[in-house]
C-alpha atoms as a PDB file:
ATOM      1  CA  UNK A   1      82.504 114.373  83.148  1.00  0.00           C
ATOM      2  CA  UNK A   2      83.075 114.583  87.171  1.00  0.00           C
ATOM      3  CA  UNK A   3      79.668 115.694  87.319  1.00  0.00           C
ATOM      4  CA  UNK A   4      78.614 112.448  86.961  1.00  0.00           C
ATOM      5  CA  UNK A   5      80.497 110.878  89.745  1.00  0.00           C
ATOM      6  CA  UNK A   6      79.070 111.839  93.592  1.00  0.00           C
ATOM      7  CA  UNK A   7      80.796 114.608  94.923  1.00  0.00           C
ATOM      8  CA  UNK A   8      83.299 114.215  97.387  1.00  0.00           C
ATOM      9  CA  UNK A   9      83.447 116.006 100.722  1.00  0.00           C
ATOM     10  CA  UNK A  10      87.101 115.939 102.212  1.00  0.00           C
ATOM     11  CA  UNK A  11      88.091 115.617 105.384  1.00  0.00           C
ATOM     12  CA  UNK A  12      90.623 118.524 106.429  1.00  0.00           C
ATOM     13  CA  UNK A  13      93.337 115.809 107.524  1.00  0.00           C
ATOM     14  CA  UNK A  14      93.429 112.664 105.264  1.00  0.00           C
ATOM     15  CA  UNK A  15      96.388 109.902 106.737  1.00  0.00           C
ATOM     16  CA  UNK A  16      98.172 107.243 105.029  1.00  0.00           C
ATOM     17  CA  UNK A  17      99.156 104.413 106.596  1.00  0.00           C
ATOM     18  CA  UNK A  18     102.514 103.414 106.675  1.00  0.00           C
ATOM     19  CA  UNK A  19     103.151  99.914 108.460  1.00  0.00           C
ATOM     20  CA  UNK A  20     107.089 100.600 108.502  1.00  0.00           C
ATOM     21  CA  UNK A  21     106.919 104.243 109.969  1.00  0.00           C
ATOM     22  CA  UNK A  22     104.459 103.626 112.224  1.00  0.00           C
ATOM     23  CA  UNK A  23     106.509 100.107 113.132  1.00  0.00           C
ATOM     24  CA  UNK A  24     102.669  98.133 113.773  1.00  0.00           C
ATOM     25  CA  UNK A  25     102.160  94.882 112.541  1.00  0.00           C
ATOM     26  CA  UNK A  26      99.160  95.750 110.425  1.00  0.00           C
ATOM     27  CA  UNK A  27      97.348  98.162 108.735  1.00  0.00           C
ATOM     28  CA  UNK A  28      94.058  97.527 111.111  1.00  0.00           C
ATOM     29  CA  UNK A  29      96.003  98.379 114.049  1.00  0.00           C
ATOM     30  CA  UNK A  30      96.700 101.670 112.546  1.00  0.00           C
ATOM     31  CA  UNK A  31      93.286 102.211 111.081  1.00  0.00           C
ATOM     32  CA  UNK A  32      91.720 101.509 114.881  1.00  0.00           C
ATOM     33  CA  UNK A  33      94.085 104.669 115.924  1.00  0.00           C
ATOM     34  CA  UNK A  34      92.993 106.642 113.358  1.00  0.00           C
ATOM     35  CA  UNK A  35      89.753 106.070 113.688  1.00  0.00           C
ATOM     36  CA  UNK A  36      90.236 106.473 117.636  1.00  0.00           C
ATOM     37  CA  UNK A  37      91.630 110.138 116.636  1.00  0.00           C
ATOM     38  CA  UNK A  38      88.937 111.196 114.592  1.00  0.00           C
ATOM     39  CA  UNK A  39      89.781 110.101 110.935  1.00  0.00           C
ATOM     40  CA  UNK A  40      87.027 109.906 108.887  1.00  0.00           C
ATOM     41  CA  UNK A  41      88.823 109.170 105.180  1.00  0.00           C
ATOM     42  CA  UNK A  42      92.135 106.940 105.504  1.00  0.00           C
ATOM     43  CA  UNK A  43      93.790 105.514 102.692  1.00  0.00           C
ATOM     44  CA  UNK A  44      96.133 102.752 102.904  1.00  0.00           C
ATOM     45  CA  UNK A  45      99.396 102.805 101.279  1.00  0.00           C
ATOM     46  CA  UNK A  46     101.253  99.059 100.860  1.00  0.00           C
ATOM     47  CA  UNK A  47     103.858  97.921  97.804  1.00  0.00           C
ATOM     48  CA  UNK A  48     105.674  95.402 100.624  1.00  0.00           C
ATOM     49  CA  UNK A  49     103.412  93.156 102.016  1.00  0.00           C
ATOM     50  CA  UNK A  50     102.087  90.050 100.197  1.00  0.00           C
ATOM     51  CA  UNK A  51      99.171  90.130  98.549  1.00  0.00           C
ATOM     52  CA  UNK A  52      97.173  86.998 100.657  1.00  0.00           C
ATOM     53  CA  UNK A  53      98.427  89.013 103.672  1.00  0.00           C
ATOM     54  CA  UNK A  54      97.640  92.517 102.559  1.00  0.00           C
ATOM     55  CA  UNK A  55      94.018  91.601 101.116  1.00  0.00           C
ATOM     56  CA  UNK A  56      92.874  89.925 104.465  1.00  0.00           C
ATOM     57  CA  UNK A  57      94.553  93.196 106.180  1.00  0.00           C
ATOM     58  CA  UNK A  58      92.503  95.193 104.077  1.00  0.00           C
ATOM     59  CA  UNK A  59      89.194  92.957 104.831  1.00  0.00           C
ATOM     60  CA  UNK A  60      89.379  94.067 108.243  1.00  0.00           C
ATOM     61  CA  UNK A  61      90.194  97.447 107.659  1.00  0.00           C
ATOM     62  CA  UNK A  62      87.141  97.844 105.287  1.00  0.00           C
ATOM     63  CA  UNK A  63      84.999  96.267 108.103  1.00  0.00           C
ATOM     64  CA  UNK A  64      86.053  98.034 111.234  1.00  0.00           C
ATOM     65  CA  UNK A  65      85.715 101.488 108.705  1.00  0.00           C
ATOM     66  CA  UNK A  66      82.034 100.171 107.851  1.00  0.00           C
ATOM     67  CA  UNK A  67      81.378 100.163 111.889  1.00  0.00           C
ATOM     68  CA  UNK A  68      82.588 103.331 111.806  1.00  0.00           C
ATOM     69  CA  UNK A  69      81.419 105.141 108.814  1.00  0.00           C
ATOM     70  CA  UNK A  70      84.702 105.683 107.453  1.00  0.00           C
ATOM     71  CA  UNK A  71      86.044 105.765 104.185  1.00  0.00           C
ATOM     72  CA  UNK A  72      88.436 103.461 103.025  1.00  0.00           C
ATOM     73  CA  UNK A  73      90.195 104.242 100.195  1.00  0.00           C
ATOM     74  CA  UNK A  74      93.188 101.819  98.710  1.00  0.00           C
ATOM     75  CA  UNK A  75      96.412 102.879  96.816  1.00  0.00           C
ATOM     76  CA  UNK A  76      96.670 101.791  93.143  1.00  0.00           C
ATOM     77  CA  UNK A  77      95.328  98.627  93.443  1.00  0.00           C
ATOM     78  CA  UNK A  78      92.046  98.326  92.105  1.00  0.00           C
ATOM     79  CA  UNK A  79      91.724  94.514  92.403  1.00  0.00           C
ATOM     80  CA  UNK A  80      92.328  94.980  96.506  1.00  0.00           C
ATOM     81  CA  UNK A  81      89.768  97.974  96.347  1.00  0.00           C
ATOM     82  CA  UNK A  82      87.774  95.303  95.120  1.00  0.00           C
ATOM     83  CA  UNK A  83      88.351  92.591  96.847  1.00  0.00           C
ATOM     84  CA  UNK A  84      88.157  94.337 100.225  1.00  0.00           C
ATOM     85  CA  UNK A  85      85.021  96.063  99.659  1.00  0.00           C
ATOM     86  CA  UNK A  86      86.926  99.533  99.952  1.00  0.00           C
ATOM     87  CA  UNK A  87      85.078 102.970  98.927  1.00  0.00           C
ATOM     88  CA  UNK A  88      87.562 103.647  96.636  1.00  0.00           C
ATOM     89  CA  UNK A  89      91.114 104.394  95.418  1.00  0.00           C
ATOM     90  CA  UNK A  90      93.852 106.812  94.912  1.00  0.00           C
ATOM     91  CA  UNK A  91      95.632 106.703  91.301  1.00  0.00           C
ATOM     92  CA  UNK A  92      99.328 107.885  90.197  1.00  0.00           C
ATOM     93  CA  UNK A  93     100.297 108.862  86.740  1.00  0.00           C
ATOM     94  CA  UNK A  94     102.133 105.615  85.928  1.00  0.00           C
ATOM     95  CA  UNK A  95      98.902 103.419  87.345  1.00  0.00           C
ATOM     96  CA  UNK A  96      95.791 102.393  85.829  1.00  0.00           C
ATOM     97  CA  UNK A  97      94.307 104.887  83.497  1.00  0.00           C
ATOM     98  CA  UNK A  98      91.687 106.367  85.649  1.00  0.00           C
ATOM     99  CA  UNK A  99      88.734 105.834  82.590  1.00  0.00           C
ATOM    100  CA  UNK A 100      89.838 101.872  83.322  1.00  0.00           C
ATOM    101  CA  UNK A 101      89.610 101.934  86.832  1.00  0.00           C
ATOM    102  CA  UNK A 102      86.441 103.790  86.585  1.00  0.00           C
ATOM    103  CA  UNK A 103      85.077 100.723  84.437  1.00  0.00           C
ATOM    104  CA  UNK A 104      86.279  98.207  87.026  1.00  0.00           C
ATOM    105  CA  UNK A 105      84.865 100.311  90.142  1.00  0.00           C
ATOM    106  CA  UNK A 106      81.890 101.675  88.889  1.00  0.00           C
ATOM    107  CA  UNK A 107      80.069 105.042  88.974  1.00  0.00           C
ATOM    108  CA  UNK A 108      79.495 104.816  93.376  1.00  0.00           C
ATOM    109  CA  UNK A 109      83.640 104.097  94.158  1.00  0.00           C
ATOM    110  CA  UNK A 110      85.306 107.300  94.766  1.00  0.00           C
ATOM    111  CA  UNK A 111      88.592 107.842  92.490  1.00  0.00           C
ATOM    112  CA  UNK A 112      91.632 110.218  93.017  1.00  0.00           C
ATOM    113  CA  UNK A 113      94.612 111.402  91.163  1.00  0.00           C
ATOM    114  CA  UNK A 114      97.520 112.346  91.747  1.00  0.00           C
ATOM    115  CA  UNK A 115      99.252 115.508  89.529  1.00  0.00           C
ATOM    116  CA  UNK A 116     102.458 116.632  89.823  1.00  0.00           C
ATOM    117  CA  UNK A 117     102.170 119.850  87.537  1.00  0.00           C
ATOM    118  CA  UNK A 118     100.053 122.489  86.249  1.00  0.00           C
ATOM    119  CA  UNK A 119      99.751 120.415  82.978  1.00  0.00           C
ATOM    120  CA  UNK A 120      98.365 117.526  84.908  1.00  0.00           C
ATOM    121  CA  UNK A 121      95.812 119.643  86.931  1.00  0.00           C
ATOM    122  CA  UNK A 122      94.361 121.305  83.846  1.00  0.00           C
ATOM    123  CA  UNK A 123      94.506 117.514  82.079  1.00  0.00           C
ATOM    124  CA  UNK A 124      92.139 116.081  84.775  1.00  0.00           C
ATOM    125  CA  UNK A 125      89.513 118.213  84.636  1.00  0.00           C
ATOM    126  CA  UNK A 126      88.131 115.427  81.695  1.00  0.00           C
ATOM    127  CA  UNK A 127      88.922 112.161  83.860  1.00  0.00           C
ATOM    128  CA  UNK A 128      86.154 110.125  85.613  1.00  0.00           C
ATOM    129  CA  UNK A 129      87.669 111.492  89.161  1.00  0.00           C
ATOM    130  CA  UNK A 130      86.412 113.210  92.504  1.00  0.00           C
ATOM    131  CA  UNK A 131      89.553 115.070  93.731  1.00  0.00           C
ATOM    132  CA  UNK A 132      93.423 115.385  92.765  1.00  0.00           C
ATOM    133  CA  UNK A 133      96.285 115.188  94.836  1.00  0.00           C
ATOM    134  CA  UNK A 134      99.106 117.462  94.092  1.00  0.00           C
ATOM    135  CA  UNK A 135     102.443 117.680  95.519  1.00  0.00           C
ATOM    136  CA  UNK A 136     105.090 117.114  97.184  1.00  0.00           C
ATOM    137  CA  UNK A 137     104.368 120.519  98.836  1.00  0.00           C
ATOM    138  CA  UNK A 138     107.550 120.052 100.656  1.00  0.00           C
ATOM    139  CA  UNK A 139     110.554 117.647 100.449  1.00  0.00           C
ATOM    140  CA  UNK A 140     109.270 114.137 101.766  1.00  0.00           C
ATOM    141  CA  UNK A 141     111.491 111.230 102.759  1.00  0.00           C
ATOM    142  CA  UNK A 142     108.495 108.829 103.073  1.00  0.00           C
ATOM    143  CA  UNK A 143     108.270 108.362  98.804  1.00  0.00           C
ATOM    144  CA  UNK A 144     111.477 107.266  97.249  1.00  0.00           C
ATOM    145  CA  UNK A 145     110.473 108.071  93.096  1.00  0.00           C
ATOM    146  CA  UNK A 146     108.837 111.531  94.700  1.00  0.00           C
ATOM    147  CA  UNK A 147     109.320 114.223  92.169  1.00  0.00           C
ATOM    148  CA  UNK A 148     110.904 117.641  93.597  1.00  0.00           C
ATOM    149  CA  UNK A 149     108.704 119.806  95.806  1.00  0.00           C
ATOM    150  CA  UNK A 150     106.702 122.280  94.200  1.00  0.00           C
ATOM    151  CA  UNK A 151     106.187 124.527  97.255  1.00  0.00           C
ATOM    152  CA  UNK A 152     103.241 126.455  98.404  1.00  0.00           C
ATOM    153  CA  UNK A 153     103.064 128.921  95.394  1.00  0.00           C
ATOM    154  CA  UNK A 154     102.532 126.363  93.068  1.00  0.00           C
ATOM    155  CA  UNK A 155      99.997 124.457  95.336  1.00  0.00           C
ATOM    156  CA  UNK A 156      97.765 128.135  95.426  1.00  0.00           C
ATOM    157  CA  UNK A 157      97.997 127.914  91.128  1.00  0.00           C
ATOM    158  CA  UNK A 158      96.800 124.782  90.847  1.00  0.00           C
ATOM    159  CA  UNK A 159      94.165 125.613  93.609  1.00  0.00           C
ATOM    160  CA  UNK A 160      92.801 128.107  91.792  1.00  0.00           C
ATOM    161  CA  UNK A 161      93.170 126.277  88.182  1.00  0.00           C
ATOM    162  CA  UNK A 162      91.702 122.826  89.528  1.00  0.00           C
ATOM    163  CA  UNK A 163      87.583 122.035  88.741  1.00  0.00           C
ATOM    164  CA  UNK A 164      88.438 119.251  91.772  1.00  0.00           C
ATOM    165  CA  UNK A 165      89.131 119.574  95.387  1.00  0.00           C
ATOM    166  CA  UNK A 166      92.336 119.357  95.909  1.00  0.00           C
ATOM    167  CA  UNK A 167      94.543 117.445  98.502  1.00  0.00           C
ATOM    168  CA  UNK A 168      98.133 118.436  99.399  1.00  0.00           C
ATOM    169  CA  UNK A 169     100.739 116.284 100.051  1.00  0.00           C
ATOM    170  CA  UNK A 170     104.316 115.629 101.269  1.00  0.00           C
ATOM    171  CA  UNK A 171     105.951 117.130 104.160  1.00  0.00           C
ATOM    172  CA  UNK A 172     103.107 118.472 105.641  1.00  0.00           C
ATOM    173  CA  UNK A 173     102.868 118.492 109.252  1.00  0.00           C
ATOM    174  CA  UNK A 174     101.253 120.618 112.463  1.00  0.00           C
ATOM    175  CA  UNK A 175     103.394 123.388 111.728  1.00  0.00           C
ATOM    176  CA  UNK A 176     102.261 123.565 107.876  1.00  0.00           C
ATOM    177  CA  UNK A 177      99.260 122.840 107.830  1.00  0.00           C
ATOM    178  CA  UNK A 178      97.628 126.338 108.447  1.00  0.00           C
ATOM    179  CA  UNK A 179      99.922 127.134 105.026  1.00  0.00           C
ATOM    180  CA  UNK A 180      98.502 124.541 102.882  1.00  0.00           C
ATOM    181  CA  UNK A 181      94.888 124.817 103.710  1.00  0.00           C
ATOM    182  CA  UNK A 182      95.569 128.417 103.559  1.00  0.00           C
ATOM    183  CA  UNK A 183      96.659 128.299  99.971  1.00  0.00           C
ATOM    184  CA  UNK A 184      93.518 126.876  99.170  1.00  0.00           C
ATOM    185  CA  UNK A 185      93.637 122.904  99.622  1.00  0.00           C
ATOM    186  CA  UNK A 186      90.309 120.947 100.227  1.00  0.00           C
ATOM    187  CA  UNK A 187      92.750 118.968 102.317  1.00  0.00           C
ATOM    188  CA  UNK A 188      95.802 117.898 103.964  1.00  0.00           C
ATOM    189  CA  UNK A 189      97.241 114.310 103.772  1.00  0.00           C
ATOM    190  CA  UNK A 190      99.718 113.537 106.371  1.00  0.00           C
ATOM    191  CA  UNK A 191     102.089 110.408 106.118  1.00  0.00           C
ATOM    192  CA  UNK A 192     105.152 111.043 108.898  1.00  0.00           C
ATOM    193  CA  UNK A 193     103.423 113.352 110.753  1.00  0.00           C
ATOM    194  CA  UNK A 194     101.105 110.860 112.484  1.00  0.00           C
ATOM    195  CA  UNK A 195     102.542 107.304 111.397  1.00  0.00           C
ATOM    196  CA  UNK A 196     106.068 108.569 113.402  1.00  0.00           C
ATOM    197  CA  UNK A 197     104.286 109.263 116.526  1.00  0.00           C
ATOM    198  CA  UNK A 198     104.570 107.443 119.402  1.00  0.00           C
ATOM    199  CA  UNK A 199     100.489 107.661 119.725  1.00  0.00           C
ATOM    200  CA  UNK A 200      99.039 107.682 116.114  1.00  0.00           C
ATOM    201  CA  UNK A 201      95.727 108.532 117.782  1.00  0.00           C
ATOM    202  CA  UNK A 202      96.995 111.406 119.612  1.00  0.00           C
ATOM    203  CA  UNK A 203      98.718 112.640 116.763  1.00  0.00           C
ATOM    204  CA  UNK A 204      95.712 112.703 114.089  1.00  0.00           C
ATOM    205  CA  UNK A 205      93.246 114.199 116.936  1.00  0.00           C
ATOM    206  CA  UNK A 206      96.266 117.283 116.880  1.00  0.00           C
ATOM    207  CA  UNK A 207      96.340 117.799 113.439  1.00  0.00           C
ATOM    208  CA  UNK A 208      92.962 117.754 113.109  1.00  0.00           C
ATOM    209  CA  UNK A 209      92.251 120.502 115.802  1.00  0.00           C
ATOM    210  CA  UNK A 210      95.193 122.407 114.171  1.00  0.00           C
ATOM    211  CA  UNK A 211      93.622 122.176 110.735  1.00  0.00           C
ATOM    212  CA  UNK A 212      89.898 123.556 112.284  1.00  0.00           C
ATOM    213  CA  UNK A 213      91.413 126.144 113.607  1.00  0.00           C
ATOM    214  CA  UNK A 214      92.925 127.281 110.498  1.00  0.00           C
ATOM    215  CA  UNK A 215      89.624 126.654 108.464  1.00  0.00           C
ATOM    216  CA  UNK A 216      90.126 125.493 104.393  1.00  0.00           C
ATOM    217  CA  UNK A 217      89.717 128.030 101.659  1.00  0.00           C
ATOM    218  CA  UNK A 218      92.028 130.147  99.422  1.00  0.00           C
ATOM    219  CA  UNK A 219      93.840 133.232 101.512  1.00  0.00           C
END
């Protein structure tokens, strides 16, 4: 079925915003870092703000990404994915069904998943999706319903079992991402690691350079 759906090339280093960690009054101001450091796929990541407020913050992340050829890509929310004019959105397992968001988006709106297990990566390879995100990788503080970590054997298994490029996540920073990509993730998405930093710019240009250096691909 994913062969229907455009594929999906990954940036190395995908961020998630975080308004609180990153202590910024909006998610634009964090986007115009990001972009500034050399993002080119940013999701943004929001279950505080209020929906008026987060929908016109999301407007003008969409168009400042359109300037810049970015992809946007919104958490769970398919109506603000939507509304904003985003290029896609990332799905848990208690969220939409991804066959229903697929419906609402259409066949051009890039969808991801996120799996937990081995089960759920062999599960996905029938849903209408583009990539899978699997993790934690390592114990994160940033998710408070975050599963246990499943470590960086597991996250080579389901490298090698996924049809989908996948993206690692939780805990990863400088220091681990040469392990992830090494295990054979499409991609690394940071949360602390650049949202904590005093310059979020600064900080997503570094783990980018890190992450070329290592290269992606299974050891």
């Amino acid at each position: 079925m994913n062969e229907r759906y455009k594929s999906l090339n990954l940036p190395l280093i995908y961020p998630i915003t975080d308004k609180v960690l990153a202590a910024k009054h909006s998610h634009l101001a964090i986007v115009r870092e990001l972009v500034r450091g050399g993002a080119t796929l940013i999701q943004i990541r929001d279950r505080e703000t209020p929906l008026r407020e987060l929908l016109l913050d999301l407007r003008r992340c969409a168009e400042h990404c359109r300037k810049h050829n970015i992809r946007l890509i919104v958490n769970d929310r398919c109506d603000l994915a939507l509304g904003c004019g985003a290029s896609g959105i990332h799905l848990g397992q208690d969220d939409l069904p991804p066959e229903a968001a697929r419906k609402l988006l259409g066949p051009q709106s890039i969808i991801g998943f996120s799996a937990h297990t081995l089960s759920q990566i062999r599960q996905a390879a029938k849903l209408p999706i583009q990539y899978l995100g699997f993790g934690p990788i390592y114990p994160t503080s940033t998710k408070r319903d975050a599963p246990p970590a499943v470590g960086i054997d597991r996250l080579r298994r389901a490298c090698r079992q996924s049809c989908l490029p996948v993206v690692a996540i939780g805990g990863i920073d400088i220091d681990t991402v040469p392990e992830v990509l090494g295990a054979g993730a499409a991609s690394a998405a940071v949360i602390s690691a650049v949202m904590r930093h005093g310059s979020i710019a600064r900080a997503m240009n570094r783990l980018l350079l890190a992450a070329e250096k290592t290269g992606a691909g299974p050891e």
